[in-house]
C-alpha atoms as a PDB file:
ATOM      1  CA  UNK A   1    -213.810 150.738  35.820  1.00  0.00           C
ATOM      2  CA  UNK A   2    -216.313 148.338  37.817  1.00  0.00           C
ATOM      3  CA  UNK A   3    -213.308 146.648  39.888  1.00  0.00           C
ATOM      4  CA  UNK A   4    -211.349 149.915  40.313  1.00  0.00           C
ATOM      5  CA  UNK A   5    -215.047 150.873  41.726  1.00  0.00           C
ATOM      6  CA  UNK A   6    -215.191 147.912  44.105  1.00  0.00           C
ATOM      7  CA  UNK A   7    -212.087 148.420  45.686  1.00  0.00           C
ATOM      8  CA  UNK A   8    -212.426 151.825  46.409  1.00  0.00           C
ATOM      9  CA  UNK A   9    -216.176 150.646  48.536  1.00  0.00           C
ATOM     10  CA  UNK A  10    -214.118 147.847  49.857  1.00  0.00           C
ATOM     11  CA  UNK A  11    -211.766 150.277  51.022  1.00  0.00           C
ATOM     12  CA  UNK A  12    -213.354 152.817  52.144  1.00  0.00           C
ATOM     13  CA  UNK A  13    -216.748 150.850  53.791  1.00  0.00           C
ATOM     14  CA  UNK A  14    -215.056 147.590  55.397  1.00  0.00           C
ATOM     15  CA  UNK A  15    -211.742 149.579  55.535  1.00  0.00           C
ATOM     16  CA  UNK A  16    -210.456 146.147  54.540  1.00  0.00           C
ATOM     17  CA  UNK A  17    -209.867 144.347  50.628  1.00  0.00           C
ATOM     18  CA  UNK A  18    -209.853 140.871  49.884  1.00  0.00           C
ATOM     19  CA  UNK A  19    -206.386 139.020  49.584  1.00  0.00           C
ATOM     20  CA  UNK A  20    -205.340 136.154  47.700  1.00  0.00           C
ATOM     21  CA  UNK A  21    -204.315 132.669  49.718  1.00  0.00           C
ATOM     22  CA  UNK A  22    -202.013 129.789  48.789  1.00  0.00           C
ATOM     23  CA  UNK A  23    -200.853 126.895  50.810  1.00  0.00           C
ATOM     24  CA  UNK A  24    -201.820 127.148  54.016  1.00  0.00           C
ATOM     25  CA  UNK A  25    -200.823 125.300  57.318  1.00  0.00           C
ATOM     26  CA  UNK A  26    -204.667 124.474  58.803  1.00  0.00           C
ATOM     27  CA  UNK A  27    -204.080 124.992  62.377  1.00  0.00           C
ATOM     28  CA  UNK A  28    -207.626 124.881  64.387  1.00  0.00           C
ATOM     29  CA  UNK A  29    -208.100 125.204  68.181  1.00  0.00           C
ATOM     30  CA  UNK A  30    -209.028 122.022  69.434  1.00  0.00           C
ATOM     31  CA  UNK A  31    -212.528 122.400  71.333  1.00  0.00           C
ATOM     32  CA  UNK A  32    -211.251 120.371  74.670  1.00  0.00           C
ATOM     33  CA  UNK A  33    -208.217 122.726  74.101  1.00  0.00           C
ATOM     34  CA  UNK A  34    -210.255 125.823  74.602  1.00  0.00           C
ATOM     35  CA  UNK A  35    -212.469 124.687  77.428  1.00  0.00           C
ATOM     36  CA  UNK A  36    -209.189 123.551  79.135  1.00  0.00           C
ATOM     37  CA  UNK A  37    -207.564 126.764  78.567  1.00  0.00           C
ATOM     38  CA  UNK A  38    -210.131 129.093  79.671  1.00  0.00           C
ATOM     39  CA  UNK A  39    -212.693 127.712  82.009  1.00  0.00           C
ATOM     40  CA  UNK A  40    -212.797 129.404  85.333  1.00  0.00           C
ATOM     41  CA  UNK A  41    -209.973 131.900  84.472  1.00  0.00           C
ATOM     42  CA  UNK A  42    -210.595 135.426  84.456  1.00  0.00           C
ATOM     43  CA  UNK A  43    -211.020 137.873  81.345  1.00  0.00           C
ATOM     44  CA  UNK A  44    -207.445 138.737  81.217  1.00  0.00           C
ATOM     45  CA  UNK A  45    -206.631 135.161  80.330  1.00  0.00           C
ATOM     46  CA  UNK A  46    -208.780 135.428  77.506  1.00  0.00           C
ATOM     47  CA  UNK A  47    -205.696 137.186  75.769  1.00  0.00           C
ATOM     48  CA  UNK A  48    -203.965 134.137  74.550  1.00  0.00           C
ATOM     49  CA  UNK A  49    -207.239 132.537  73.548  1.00  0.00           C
ATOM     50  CA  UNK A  50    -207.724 135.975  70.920  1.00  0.00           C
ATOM     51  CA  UNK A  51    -204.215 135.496  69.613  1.00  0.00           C
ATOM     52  CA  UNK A  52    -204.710 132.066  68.698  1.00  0.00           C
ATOM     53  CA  UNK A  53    -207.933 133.068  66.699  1.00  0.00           C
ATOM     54  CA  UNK A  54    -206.164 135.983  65.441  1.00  0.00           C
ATOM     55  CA  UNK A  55    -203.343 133.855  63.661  1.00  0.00           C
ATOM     56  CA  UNK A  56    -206.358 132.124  61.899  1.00  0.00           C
ATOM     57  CA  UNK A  57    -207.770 135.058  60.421  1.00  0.00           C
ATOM     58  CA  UNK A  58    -203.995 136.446  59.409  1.00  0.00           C
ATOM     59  CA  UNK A  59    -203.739 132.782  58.025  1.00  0.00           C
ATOM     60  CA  UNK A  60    -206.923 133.094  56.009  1.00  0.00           C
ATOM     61  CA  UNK A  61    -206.191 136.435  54.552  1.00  0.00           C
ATOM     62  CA  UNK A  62    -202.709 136.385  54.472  1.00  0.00           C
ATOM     63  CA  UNK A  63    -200.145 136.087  51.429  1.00  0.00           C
ATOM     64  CA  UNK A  64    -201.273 132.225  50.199  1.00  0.00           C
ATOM     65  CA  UNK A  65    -203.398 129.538  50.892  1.00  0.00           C
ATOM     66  CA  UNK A  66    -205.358 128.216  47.878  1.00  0.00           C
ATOM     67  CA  UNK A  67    -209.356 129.228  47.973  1.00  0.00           C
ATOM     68  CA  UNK A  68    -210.217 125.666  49.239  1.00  0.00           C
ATOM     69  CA  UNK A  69    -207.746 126.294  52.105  1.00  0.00           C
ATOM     70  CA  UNK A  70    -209.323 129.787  53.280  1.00  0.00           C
ATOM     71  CA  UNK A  71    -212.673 128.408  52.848  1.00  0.00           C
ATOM     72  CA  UNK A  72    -211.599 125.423  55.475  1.00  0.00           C
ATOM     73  CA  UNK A  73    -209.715 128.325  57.779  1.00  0.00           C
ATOM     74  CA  UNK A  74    -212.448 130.183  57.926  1.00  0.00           C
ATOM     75  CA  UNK A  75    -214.795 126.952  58.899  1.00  0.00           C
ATOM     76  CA  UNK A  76    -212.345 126.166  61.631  1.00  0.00           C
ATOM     77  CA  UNK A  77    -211.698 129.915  62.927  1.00  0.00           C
ATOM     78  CA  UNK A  78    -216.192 130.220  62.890  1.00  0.00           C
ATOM     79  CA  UNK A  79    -215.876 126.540  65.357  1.00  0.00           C
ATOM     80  CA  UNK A  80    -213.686 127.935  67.195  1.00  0.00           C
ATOM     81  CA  UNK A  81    -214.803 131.326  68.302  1.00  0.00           C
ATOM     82  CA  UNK A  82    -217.980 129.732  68.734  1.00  0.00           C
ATOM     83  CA  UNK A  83    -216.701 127.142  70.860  1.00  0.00           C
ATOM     84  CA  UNK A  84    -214.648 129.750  72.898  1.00  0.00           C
ATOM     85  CA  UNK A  85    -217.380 132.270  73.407  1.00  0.00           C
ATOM     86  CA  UNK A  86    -219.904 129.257  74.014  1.00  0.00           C
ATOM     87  CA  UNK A  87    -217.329 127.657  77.321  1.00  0.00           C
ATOM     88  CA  UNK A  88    -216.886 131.001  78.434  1.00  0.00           C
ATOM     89  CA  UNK A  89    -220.317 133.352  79.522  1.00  0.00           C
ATOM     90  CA  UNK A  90    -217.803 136.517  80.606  1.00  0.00           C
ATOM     91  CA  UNK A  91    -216.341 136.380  76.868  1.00  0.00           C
ATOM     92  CA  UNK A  92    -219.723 138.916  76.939  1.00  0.00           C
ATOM     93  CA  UNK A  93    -217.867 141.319  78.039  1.00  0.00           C
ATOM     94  CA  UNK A  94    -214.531 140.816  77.259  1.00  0.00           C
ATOM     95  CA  UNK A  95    -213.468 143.222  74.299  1.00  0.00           C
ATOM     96  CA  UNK A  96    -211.696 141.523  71.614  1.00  0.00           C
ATOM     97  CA  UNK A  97    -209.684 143.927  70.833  1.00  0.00           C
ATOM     98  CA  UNK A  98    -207.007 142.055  68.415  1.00  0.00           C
ATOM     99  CA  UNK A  99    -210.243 140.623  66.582  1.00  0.00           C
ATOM    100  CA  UNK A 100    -211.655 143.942  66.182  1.00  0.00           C
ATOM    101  CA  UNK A 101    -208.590 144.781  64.465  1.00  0.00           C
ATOM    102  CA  UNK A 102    -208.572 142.133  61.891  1.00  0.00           C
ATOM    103  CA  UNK A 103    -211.915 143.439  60.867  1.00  0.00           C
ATOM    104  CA  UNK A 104    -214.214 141.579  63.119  1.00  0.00           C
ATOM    105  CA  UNK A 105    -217.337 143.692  63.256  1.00  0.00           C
ATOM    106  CA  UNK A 106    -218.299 143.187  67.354  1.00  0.00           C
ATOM    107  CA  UNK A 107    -221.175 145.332  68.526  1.00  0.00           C
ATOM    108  CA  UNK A 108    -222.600 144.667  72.296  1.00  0.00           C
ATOM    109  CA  UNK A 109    -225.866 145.942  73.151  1.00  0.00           C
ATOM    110  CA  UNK A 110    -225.725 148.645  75.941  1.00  0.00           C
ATOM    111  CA  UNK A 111    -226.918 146.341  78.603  1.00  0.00           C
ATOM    112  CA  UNK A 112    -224.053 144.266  77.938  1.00  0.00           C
ATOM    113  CA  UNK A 113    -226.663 141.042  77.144  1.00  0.00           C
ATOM    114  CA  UNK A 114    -226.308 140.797  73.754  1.00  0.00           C
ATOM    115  CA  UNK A 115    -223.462 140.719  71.483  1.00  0.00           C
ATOM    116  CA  UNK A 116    -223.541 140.174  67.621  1.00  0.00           C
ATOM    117  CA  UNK A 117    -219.565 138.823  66.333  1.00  0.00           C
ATOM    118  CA  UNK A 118    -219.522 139.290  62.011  1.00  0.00           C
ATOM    119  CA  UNK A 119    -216.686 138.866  59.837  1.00  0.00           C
ATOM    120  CA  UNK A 120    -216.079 138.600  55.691  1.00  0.00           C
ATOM    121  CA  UNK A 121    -215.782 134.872  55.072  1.00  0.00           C
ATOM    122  CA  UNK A 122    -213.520 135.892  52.260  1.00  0.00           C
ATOM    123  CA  UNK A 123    -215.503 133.118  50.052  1.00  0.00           C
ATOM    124  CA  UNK A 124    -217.737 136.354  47.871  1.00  0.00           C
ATOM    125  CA  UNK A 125    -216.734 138.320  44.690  1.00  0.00           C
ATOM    126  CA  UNK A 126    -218.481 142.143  44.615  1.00  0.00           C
ATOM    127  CA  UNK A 127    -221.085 140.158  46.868  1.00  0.00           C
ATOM    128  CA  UNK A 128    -219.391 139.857  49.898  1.00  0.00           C
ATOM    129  CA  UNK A 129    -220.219 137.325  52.482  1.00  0.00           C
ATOM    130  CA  UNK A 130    -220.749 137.360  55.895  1.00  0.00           C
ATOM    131  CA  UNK A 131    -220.491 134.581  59.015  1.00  0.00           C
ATOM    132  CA  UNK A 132    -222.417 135.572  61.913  1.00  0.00           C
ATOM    133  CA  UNK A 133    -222.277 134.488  65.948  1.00  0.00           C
ATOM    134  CA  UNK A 134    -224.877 136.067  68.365  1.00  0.00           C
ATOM    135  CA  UNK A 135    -224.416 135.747  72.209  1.00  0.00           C
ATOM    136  CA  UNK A 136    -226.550 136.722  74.190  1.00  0.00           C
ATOM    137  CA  UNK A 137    -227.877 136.174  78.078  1.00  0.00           C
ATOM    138  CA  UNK A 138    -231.349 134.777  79.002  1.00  0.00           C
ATOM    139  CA  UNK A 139    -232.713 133.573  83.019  1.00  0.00           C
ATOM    140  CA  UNK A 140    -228.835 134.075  83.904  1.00  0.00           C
ATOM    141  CA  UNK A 141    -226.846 131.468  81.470  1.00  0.00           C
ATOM    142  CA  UNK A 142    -225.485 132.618  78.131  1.00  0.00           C
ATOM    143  CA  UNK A 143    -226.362 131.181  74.616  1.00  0.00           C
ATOM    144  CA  UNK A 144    -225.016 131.561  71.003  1.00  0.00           C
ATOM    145  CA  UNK A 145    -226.727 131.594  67.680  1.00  0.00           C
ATOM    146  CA  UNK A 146    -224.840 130.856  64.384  1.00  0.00           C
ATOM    147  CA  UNK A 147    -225.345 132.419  61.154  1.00  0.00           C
ATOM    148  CA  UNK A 148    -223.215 130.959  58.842  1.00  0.00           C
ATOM    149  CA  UNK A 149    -223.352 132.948  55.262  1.00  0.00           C
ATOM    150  CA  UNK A 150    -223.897 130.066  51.799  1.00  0.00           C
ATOM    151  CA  UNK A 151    -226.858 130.666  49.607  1.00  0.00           C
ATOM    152  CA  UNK A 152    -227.573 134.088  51.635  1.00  0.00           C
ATOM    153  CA  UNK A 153    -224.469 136.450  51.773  1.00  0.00           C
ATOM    154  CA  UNK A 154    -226.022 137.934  55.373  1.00  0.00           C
ATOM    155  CA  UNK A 155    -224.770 141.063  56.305  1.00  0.00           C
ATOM    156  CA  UNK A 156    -221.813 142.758  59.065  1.00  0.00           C
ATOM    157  CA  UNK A 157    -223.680 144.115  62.397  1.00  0.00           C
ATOM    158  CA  UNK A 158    -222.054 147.616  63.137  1.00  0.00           C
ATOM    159  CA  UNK A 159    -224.484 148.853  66.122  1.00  0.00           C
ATOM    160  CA  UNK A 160    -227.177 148.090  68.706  1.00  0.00           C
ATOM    161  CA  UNK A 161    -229.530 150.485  69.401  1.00  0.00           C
ATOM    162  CA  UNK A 162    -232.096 149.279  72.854  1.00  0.00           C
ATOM    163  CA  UNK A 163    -235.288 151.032  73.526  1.00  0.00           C
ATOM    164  CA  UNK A 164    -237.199 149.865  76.200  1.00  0.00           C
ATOM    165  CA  UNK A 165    -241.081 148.813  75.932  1.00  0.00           C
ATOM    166  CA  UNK A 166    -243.664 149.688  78.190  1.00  0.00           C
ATOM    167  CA  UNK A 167    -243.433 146.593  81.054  1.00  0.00           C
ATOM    168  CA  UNK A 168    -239.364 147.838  80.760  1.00  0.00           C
ATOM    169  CA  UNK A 169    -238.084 144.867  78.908  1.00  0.00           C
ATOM    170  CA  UNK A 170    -235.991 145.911  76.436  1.00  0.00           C
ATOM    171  CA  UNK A 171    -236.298 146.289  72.240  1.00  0.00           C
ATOM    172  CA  UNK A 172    -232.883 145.434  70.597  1.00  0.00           C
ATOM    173  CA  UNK A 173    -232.384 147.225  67.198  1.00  0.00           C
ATOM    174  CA  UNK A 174    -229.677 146.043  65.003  1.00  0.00           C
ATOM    175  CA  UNK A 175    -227.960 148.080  62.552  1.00  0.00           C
ATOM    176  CA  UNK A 176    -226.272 145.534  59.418  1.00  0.00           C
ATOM    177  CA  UNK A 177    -225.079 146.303  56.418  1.00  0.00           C
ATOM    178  CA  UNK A 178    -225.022 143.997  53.243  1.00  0.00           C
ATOM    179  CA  UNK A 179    -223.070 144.339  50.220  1.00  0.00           C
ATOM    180  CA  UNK A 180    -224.568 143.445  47.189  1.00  0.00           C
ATOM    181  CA  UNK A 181    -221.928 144.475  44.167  1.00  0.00           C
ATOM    182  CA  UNK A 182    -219.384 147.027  43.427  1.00  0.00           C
ATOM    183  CA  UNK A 183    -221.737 149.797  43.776  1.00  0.00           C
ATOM    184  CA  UNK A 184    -224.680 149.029  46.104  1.00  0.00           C
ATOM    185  CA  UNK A 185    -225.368 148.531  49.895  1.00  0.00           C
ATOM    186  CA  UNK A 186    -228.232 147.645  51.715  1.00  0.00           C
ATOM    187  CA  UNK A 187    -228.531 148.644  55.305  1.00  0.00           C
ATOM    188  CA  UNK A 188    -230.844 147.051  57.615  1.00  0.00           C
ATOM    189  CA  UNK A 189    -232.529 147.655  60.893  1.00  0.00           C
ATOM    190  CA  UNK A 190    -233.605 144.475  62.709  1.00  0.00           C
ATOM    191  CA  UNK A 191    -235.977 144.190  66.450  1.00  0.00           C
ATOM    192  CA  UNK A 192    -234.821 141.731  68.362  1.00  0.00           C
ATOM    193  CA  UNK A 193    -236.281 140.571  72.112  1.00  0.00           C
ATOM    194  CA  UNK A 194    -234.392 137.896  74.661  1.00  0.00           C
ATOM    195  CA  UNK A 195    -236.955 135.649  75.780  1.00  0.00           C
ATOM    196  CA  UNK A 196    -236.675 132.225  77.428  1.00  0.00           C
ATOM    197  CA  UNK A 197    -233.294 131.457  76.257  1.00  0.00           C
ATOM    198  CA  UNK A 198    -234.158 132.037  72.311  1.00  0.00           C
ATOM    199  CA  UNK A 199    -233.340 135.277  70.789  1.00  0.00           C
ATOM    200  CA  UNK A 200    -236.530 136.521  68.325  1.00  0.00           C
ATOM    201  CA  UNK A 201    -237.284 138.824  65.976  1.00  0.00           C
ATOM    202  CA  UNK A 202    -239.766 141.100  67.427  1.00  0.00           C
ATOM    203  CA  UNK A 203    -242.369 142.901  65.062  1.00  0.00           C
ATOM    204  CA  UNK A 204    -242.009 146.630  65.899  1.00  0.00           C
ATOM    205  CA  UNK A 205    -241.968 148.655  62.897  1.00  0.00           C
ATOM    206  CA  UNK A 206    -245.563 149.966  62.020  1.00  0.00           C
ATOM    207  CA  UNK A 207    -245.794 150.785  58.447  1.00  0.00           C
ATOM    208  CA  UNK A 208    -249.043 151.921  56.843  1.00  0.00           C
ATOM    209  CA  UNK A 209    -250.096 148.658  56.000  1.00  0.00           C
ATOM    210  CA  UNK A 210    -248.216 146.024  58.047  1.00  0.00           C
ATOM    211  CA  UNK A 211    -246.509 145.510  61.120  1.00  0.00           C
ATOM    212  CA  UNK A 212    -242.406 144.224  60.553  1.00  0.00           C
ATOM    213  CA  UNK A 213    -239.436 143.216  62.293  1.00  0.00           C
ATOM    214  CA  UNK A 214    -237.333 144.747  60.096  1.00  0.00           C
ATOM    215  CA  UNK A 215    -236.790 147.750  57.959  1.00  0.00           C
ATOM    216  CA  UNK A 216    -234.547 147.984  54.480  1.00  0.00           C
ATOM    217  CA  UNK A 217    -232.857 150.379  52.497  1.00  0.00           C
ATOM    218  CA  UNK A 218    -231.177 149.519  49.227  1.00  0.00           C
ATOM    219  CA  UNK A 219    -228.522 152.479  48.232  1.00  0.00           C
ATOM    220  CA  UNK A 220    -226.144 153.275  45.894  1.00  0.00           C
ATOM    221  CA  UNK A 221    -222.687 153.586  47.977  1.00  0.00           C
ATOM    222  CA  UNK A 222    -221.627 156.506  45.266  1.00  0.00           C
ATOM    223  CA  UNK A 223    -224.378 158.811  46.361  1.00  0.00           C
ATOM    224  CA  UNK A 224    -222.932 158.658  49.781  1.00  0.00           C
ATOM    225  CA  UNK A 225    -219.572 158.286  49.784  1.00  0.00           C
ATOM    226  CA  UNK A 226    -218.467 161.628  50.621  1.00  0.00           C
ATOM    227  CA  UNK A 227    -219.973 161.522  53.838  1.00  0.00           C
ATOM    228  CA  UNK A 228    -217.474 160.824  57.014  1.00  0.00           C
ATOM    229  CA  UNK A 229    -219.106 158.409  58.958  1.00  0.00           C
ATOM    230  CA  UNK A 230    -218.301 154.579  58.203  1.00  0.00           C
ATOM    231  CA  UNK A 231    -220.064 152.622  58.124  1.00  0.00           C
ATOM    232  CA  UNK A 232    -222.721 154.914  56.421  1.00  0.00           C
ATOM    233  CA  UNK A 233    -225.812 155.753  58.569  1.00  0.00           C
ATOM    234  CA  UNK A 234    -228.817 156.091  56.298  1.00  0.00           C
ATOM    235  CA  UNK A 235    -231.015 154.224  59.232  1.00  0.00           C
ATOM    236  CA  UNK A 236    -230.424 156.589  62.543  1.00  0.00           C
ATOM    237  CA  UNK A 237    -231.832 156.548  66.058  1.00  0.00           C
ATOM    238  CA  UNK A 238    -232.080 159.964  68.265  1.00  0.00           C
ATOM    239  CA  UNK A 239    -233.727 158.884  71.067  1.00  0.00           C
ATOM    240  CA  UNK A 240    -237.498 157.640  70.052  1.00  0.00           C
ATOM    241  CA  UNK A 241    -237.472 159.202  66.907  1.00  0.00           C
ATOM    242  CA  UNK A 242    -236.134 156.332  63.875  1.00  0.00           C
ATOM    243  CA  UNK A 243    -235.021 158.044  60.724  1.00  0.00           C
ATOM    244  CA  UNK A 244    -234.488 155.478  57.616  1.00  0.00           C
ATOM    245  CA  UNK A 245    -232.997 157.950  54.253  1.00  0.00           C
ATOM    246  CA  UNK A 246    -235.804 157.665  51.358  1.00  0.00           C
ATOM    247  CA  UNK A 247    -233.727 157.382  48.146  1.00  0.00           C
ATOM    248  CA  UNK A 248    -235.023 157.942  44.373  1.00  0.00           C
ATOM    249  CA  UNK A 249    -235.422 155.877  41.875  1.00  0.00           C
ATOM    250  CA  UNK A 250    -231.588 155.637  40.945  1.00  0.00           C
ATOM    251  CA  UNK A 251    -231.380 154.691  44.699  1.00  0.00           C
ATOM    252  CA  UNK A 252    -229.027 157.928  45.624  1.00  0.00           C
ATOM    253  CA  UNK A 253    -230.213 158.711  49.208  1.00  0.00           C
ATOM    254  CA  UNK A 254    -231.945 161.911  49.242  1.00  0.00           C
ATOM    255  CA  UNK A 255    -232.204 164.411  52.126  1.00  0.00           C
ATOM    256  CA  UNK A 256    -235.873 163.106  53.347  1.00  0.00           C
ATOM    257  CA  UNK A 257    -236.354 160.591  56.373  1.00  0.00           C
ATOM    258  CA  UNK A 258    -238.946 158.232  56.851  1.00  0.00           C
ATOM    259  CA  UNK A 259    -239.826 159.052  59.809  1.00  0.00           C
ATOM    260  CA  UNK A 260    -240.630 156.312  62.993  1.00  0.00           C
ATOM    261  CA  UNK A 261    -241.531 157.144  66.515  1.00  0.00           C
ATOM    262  CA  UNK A 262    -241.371 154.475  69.532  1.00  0.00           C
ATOM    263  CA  UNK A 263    -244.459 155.044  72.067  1.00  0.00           C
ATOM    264  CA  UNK A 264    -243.604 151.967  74.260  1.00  0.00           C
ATOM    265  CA  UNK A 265    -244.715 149.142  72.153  1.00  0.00           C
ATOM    266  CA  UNK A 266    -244.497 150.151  68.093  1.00  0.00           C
ATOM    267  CA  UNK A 267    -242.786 152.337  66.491  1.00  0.00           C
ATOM    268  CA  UNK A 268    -244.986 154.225  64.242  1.00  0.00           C
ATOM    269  CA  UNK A 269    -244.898 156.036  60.982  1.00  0.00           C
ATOM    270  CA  UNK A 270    -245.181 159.490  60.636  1.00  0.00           C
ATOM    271  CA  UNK A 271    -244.304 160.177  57.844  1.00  0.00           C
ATOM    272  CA  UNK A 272    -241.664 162.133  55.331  1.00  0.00           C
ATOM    273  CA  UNK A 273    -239.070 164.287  57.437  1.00  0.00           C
END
C-alpha cells in the first residue's frame, strides 16, 4: 500500500515518477564546447545549447542505464548547466523552456536578478533528492551558487516571492518543497538578499521568541491532496500579509494561518488567522 501511496504523490506533486536506467552512452558537454558555442550570441542561440542538456536528462531517466550510470549523467548534466548558465549572464532571462518540460523546477524572481534551477537527481527512494543552481546578478556581473543534494536531500524551488525593505532593496522569499517519504512534505519559505556578489540568507521572520531566515512546515501530503494547486501552497503571500497553514498533531493542515506581516524590515507575527 506504501509504494502504491508514493507513486500516486510522485505523480500527482512532481507530476513526474522515477524510471529505471541501464547502459547508458555518457555524453557530457565539453566546458570549452559551451563557451565556444554560446559566447556573444544572442538568446535565441541558446536553443541548441537546451537540447543538448535535454538529451542528458532523457538519457538519465530514460529506458536503461545502470544506477551508477544515471548517478554519473546527472553529475555531468549539473557541470554542464552550470557551466552554460555561468559563460552566459543573459541565460537570466532566457526561458528554458525544453528543461522546464523535463521537470526542471526554474523560478526567476520578478526583477529578473535571481533565478533558482532544481531538478530530482534520480539518486533517492521515497526521499527524493534534489540538485540545486542559483544565479543571480550583483554590481552588474552574474554569479552562480551550487547546491548539490548527498547527505541532505535539499528541496525543488517552485516560486519567488520579493518584497521590498524600507531603503527599497529588495527581500527575496523562496518557496521549496522537500519530500521526505511516501506520505510527507515539507514546504519551506527562505529570505534571501543580493549583496556584494554573495547571495545570503537574510533574517526576516519575527517569531515570538527569535528572529529567522526561514520558516517550515512539515505536512502530511494526504490531508491535502484534493486541493488543485501543485505544487501545494500551505506557505502563501498576498501582498504584506505571509500566511504559513498550522497543522495538528497528525500533521493534516488545518484551516488556521500563522499569520506574518512585512512593515519594511521584519515580518512580524500576529498571530492565528
Amino acid at each position: 500500500m506504501k509504494n502504491i501511496f508514493f507513486l500516486f504523490v510522485a505523480f500527482t506533486y512532481l507530476s513526474c515518477t522515477k524510471k529505471e536506467v541501464h547502459n547508458t552512452e555518457v555524453h557530457a558537454i565539453p566546458a570549452d564546447s559551451v563557451s565556444k558555442t554560446t559566447q556573444n550570441t544572442g538568446i535565441s542561440d541558446f536553443s541548441k545549447t537546451e537540447e543538448m542538456l535535454v538529451g542528458m536528462l532523457q538519457q538519465m531517466s530514460g529506458p536503461g542505464s545502470q544506477e551508477q550510470d544515471a548517478s554519473l549523467l546527472n553529475r555531468q548534466f549539473f557541470d554542464s548547466l552550470a557551466t552554460f548558465i555561468k559563460s552566459n549572464e543573459s541565460t537570466l532571462q532566457y526561458p528554458f523552456e525544453l528543461l522546464q518540460k523535463e521537470h526542471v523546477y526554474i523560478t526567476t524572481s520578478a526583477d529578473k536578478q535571481l533565478r533558482i534551477y532544481s531538478w530530482d537527481n534520480n539518486q533517492g527512494g521515497t526521499m527524493r533528492f534534489f540538485d540545486q543552481l542559483f544565479q543571480f546578478r550583483s554590481n552588474a556581473r552574474t554569479y552562480v551558487k551550487e547546491h548539490i543534494a548527498s547527505e541532505d536531500s535539499q528541496a525543488f524551488f517552485s516560486k519567488i516571492y520579493t518584497v521590498q525593505n524600507n531603503v527599497k532593496q529588495p527581500v527575496y522569499l523562496a518557496i521549496s518543497n522537500s519530500i521526505l517519504s511516501s506520505r510527507y512534505i515539507v514546504q519551506h519559505i527562505t529570505a534571501y538578499q543580493i549583496k556584494d556578489g554573495a547571495l545570503e540568507e537574510a533574517k526576516i521572520f519575527k517569531t515570538k521568541k527569535e528572529l529567522l531566515s526561514s520558516i517550515s512546515v512539515e505536512f502530511d501530503f494526504g490531508s491535502v491532496a484534493d486541493r488543485p494547486e501543485r505544487p501545494v501552497e500551505v506557505i502563501s503571500l498576498n501582498t504584506n500579509e505571509l500566511r504559513v497553514a498550522l497543522v495538528d498533531k497528525a500533521l493534516s493542515v488545518t484551516k488556521q494561518n500563522l499569520i506574518y506581516e512585512w512593515d519594511g524590515s521584519v515580518f512580524n507575527y500576529k498571530g492565528i488567522q
